[in-house]
N, C-alpha and C. Protein backbone atom coordinates (compact mmCIF):
# COMPACT_ATOMS: atom_id res chain seq x y z
N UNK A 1 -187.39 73.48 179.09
CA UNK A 1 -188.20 72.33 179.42
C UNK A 1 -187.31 71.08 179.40
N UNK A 2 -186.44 71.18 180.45
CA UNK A 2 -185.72 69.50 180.75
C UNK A 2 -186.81 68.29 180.38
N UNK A 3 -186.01 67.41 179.25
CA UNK A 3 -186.66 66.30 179.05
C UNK A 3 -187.69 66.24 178.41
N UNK A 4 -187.40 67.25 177.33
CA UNK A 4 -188.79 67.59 176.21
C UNK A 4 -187.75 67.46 175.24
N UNK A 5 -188.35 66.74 174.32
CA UNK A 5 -187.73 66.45 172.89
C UNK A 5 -188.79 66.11 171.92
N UNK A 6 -188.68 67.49 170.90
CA UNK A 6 -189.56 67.15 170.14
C UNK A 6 -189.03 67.35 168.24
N UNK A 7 -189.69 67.08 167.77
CA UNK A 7 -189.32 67.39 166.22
C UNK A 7 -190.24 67.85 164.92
N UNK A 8 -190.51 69.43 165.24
CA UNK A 8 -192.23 69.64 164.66
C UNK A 8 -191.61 70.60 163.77
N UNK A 9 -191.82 70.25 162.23
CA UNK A 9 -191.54 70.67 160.73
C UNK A 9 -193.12 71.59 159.97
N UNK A 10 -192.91 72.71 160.18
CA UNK A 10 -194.40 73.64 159.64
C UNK A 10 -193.80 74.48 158.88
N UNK A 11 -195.09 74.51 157.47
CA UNK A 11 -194.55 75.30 156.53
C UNK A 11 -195.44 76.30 156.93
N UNK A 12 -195.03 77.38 157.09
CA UNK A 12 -196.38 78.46 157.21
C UNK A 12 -196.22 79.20 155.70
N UNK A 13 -197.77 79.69 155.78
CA UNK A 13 -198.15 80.78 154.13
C UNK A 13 -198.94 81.32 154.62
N UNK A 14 -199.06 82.95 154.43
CA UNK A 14 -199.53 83.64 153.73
C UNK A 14 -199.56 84.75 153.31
N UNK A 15 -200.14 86.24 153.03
CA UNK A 15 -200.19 86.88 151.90
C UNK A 15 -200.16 88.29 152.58
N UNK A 16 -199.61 89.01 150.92
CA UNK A 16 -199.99 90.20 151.40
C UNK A 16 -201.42 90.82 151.58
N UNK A 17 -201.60 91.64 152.18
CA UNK A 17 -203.08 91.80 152.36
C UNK A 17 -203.27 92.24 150.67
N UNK A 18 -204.90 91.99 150.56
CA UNK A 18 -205.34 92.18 149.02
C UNK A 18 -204.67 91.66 147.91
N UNK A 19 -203.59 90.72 148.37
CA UNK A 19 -202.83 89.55 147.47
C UNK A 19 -202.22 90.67 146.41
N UNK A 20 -202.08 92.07 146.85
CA UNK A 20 -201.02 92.71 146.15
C UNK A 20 -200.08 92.60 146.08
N UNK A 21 -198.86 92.57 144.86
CA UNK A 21 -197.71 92.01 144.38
C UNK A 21 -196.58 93.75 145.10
N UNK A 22 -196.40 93.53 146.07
CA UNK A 22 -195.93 94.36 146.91
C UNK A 22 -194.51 94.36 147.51
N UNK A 23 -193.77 92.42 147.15
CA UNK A 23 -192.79 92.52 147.56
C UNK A 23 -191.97 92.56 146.62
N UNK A 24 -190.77 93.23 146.16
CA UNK A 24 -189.80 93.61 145.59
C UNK A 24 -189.26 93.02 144.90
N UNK A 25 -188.31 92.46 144.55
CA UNK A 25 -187.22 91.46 144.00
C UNK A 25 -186.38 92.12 144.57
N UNK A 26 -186.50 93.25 144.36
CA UNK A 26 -184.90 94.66 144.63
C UNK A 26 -185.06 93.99 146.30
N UNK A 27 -186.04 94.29 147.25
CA UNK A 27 -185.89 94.39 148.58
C UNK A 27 -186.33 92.91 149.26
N UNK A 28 -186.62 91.82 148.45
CA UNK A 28 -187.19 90.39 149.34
C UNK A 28 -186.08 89.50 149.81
N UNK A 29 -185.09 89.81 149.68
CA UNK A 29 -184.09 89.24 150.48
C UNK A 29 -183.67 89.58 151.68
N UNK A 30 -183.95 91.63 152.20
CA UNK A 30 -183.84 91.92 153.07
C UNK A 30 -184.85 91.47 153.74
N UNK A 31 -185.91 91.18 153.45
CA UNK A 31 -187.22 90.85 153.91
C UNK A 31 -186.69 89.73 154.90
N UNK A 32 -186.28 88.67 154.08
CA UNK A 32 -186.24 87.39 154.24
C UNK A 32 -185.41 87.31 155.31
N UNK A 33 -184.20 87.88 155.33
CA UNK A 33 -183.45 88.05 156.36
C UNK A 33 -183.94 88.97 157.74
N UNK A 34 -184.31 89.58 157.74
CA UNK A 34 -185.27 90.32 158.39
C UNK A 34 -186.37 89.21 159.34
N UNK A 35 -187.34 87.72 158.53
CA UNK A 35 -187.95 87.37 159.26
C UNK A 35 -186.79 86.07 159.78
N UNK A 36 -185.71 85.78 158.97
CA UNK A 36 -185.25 84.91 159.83
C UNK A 36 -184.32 85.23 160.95
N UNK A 37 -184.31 86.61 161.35
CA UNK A 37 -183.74 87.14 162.40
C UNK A 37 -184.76 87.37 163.66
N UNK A 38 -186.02 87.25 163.30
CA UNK A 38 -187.47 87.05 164.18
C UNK A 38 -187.40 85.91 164.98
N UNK A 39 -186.95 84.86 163.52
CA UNK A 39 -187.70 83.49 163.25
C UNK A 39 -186.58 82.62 164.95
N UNK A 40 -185.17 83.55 164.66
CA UNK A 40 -183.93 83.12 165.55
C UNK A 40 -184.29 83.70 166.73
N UNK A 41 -184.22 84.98 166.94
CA UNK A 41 -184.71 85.85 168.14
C UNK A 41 -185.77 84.62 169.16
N UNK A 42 -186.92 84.29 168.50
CA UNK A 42 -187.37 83.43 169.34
C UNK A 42 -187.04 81.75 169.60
N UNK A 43 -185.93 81.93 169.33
CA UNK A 43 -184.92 80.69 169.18
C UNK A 43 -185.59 79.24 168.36
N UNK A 44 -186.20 79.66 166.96
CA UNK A 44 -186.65 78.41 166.50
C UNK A 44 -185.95 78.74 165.47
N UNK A 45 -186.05 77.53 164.43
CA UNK A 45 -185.21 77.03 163.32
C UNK A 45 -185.63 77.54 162.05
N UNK A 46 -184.88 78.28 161.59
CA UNK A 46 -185.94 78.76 159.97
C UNK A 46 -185.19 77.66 158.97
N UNK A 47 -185.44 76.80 158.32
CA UNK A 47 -185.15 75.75 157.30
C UNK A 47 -184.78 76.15 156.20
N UNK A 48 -186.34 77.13 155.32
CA UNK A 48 -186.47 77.62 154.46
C UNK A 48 -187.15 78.78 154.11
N UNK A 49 -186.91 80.08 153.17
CA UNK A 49 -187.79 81.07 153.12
C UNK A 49 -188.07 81.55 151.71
N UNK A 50 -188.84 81.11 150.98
CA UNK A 50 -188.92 82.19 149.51
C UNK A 50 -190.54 82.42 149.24
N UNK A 51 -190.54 83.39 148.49
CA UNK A 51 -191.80 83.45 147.98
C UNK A 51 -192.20 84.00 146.55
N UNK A 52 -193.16 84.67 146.32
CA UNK A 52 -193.50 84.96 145.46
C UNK A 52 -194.04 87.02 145.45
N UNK A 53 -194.01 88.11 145.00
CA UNK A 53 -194.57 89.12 144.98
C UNK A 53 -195.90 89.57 146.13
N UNK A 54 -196.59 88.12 145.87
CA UNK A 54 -198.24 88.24 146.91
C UNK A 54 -198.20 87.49 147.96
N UNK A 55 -197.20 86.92 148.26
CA UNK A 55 -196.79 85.89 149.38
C UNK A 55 -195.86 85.08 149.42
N UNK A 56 -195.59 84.80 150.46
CA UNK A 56 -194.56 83.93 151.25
C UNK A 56 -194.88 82.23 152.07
N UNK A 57 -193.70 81.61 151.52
CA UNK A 57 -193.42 80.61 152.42
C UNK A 57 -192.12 80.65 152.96
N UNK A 58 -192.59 80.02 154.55
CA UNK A 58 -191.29 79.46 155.55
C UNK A 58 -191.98 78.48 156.07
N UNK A 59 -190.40 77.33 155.96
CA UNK A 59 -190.37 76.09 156.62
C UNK A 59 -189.78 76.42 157.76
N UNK A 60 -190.24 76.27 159.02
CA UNK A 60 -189.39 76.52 160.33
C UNK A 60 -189.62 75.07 161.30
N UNK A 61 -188.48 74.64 161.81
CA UNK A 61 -188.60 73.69 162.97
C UNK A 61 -188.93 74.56 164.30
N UNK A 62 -190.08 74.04 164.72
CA UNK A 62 -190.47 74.81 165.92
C UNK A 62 -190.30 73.90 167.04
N UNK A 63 -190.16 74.46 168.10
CA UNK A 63 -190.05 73.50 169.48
C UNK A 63 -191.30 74.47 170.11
N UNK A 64 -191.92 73.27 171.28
CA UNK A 64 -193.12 73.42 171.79
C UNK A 64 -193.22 74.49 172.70
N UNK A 65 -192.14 74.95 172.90
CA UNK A 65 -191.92 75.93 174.34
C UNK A 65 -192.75 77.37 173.62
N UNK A 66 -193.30 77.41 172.08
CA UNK A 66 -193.91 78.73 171.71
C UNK A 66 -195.10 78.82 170.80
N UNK A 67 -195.94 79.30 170.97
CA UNK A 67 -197.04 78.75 170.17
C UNK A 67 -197.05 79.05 168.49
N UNK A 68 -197.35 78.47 167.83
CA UNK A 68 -197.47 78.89 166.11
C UNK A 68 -197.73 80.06 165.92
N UNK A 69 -198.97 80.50 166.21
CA UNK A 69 -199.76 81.62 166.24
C UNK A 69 -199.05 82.86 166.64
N UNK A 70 -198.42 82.77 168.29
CA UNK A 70 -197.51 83.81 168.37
C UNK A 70 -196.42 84.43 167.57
N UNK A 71 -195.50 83.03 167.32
CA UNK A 71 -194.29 83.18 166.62
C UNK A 71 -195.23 83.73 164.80
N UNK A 72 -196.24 83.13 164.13
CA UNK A 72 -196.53 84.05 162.89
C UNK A 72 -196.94 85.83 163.35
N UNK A 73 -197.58 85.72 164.92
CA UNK A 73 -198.27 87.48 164.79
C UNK A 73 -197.04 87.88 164.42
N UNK A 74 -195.40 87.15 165.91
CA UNK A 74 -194.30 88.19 165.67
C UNK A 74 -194.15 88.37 164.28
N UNK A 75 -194.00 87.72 163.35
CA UNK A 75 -193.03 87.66 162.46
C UNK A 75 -194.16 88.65 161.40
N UNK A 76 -195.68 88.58 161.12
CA UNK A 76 -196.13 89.10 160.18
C UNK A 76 -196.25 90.52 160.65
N UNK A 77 -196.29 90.79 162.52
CA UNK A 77 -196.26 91.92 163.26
C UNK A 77 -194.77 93.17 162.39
N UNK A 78 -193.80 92.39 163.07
CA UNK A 78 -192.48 92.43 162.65
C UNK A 78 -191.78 93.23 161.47
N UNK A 79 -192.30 92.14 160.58
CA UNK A 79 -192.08 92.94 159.16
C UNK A 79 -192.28 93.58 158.35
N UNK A 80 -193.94 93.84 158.82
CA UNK A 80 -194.95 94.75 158.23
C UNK A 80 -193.94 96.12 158.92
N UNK A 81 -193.98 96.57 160.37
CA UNK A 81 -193.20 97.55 160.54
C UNK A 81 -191.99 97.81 160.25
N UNK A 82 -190.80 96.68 160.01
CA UNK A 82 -190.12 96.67 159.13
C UNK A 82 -189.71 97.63 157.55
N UNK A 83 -190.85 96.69 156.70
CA UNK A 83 -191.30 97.55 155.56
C UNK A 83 -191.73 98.63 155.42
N UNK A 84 -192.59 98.87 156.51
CA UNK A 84 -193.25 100.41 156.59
C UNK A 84 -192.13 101.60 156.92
N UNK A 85 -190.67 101.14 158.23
CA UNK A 85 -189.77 101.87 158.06
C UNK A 85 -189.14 102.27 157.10
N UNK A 86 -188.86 101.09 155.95
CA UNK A 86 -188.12 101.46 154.70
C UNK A 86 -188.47 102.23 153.88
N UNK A 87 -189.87 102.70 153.92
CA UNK A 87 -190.83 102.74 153.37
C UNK A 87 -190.37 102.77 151.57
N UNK A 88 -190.25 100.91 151.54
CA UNK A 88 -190.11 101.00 150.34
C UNK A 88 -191.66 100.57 149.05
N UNK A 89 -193.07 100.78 149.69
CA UNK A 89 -193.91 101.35 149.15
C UNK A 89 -194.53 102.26 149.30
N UNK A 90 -195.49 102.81 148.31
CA UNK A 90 -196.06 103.87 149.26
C UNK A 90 -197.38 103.53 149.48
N UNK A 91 -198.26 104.44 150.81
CA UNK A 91 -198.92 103.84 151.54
C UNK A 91 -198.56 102.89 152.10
N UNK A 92 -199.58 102.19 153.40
CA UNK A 92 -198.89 101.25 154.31
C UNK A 92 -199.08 99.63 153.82
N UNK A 93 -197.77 99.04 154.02
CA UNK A 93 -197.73 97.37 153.82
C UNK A 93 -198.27 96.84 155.31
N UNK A 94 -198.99 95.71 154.60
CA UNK A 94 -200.11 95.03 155.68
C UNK A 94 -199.71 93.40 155.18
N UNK A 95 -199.86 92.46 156.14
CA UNK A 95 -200.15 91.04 155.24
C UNK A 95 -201.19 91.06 155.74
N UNK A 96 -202.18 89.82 154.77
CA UNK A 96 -203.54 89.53 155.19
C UNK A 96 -203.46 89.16 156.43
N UNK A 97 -204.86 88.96 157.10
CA UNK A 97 -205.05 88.42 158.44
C UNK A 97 -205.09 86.61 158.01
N UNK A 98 -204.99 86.11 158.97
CA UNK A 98 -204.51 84.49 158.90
C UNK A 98 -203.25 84.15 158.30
N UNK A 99 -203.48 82.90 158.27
CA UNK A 99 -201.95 82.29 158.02
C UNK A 99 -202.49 80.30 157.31
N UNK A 100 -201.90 79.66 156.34
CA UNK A 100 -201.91 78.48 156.62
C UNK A 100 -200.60 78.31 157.11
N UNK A 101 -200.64 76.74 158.02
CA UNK A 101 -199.57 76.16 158.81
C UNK A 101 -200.01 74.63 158.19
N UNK A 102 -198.89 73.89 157.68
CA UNK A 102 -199.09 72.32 157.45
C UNK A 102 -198.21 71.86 158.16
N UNK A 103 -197.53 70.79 158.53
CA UNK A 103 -197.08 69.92 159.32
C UNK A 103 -195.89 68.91 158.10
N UNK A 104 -194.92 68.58 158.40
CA UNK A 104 -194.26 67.68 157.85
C UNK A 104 -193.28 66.98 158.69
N UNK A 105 -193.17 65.71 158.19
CA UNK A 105 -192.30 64.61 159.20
C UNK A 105 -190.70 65.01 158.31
N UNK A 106 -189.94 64.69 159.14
CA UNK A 106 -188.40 64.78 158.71
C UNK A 106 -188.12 64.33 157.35
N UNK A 107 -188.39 63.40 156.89
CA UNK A 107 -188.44 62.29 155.70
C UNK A 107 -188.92 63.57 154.32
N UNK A 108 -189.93 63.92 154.82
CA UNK A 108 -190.42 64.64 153.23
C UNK A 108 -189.63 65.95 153.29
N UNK A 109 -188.84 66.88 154.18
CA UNK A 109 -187.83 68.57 154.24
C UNK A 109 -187.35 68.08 153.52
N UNK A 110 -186.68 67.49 152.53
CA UNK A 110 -185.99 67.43 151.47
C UNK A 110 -187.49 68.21 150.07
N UNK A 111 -188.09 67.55 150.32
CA UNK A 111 -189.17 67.62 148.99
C UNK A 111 -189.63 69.32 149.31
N UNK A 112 -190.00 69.72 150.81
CA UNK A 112 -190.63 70.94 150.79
C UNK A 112 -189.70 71.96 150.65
N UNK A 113 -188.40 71.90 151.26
CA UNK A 113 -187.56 73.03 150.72
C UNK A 113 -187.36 73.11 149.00
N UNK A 114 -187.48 72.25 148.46
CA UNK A 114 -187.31 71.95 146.95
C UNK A 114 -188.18 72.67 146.49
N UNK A 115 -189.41 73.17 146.83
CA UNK A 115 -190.44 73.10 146.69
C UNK A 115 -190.61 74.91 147.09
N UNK A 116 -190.34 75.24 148.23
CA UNK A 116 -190.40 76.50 148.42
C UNK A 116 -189.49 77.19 147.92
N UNK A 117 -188.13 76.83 147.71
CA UNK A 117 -187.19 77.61 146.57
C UNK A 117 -187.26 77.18 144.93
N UNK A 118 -188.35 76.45 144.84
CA UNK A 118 -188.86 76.86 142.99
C UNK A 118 -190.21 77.68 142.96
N UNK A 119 -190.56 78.36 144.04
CA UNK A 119 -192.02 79.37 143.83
C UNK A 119 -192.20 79.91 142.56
N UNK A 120 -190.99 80.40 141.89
CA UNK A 120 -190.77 81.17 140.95
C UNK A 120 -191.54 80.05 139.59
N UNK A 121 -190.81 78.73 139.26
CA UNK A 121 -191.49 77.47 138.65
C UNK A 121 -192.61 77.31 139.01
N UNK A 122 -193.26 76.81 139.83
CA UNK A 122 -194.82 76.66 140.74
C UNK A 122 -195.37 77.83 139.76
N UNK A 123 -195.09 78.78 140.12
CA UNK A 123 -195.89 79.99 139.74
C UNK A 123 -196.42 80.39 138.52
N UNK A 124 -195.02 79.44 137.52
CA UNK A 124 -195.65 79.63 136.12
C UNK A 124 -196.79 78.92 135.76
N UNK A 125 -197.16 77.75 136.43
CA UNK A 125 -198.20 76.88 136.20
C UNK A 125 -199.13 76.96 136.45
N UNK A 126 -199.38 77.94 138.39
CA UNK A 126 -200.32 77.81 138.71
C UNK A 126 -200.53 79.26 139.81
N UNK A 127 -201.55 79.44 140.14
CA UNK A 127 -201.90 80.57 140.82
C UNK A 127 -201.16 80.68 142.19
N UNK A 128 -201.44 81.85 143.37
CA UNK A 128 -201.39 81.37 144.32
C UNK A 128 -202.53 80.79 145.15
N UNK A 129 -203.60 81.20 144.81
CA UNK A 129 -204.87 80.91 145.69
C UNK A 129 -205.26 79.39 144.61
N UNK A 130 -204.58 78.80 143.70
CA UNK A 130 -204.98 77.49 143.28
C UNK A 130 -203.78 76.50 143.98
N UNK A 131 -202.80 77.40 144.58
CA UNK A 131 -201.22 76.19 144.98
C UNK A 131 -202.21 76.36 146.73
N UNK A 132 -202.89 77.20 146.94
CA UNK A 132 -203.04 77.41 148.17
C UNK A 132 -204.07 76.27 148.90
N UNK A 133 -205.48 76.37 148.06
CA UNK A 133 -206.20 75.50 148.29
C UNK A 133 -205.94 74.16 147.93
N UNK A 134 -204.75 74.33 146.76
CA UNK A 134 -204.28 72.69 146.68
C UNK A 134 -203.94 71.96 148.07
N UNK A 135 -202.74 73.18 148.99
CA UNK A 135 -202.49 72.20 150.09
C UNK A 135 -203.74 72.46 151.31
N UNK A 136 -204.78 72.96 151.22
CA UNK A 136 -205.89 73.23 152.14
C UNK A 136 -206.97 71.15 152.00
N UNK A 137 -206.92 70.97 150.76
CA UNK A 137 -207.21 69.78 150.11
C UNK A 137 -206.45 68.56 150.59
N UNK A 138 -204.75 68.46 150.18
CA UNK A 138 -204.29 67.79 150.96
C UNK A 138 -203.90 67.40 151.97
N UNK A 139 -204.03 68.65 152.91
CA UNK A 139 -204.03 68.28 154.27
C UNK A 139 -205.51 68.17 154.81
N UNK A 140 -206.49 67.77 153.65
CA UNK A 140 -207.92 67.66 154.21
C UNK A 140 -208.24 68.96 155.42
N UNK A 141 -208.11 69.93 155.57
CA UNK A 141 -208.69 71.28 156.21
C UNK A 141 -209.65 71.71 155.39
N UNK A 142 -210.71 71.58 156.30
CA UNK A 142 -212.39 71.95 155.65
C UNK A 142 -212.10 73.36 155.50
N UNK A 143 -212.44 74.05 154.35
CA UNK A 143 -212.53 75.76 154.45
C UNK A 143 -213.47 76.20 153.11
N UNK A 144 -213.94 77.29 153.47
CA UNK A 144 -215.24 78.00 152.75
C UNK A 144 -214.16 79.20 151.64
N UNK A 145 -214.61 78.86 149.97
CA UNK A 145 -213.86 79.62 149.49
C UNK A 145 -214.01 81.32 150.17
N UNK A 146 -215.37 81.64 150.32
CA UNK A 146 -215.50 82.83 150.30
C UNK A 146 -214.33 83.87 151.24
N UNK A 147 -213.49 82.98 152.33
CA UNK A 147 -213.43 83.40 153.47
C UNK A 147 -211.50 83.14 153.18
N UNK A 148 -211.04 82.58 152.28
CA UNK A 148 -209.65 82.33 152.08
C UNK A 148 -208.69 83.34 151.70
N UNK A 149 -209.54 84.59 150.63
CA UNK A 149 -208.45 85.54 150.41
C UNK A 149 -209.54 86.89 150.31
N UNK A 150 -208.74 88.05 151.06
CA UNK A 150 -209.52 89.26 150.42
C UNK A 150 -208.70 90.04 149.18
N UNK A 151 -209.49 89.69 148.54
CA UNK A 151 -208.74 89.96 147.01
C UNK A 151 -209.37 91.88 146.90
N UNK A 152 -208.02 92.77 146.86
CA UNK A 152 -208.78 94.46 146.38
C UNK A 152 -209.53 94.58 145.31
């Protein structure tokens, strides 16, 4: 797209399906590398990637030429078969259906990468479905608890 210049900062989250603690320590780095080889393949920017056992965050700079939605099916598409090759659980790895996506201006990627590589800190304090709806709150997105996580 000659003469398109844009600069769009999204943290995407979310989970394994049934918010089961499914990802590894031993294997979440291959993981990680794994979606930022997705994240490149469709030529956008992965910033940042860590998470927690029941879910994940990535900060990616996206350019407009691909939609959000697509680039999360690839990537939650992706790695689910990924994992399922390794098969380093047993029975099949799924992430939940949906995704949150927030938005950030250049100025604050200092604060959110800070932020997604202390999950491990975050975590001692607080849940994931309480860090979750925290940012559902601050980015003012109306949502119905019932409908946010399917917990097994």
């Amino acid at each position: 797209m000659a003469n398109t210049y844009s600069q769009l900062y999204i943290q995407i989250v979310f989970a394994v399906k049934g918010r089961q603690n499914l990802i590894s320590t031993k294997w979440k780095d291959e993981i990680y590398k794994y979606i930022t080889g997705i994240i490149t393949n469709q030529k956008q920017k992965l910033i940042a990637i860590n998470g927690m056992p029941d879910h994940i965050h990535i900060l990616v700079g996206i350019k407009p030429d691909i939609s959000l939605s697509v680039l999360v099916r690839d990537i939650k598409s992706s790695s689910s078969k990924f994992i399922n090759e390794q098969k380093w659980i047993n029975g099949k790895f799924e992430w939940q259906t949906g995704f949150g996506a927030f938005s950030y201006s250049h100025s604050q990627l200092g604060n959110v990468i800070k932020y997604i590589e202390n999950q491990e800190e975050h975590h001692k304090i607080r849940t994931f479905k309480e860090e979750y709806i925290s940012f559902l709150k601050l980015f003012c997105i109306d949502f119905k608890n019932e409908y946010i996580f399917e917990e097994i």
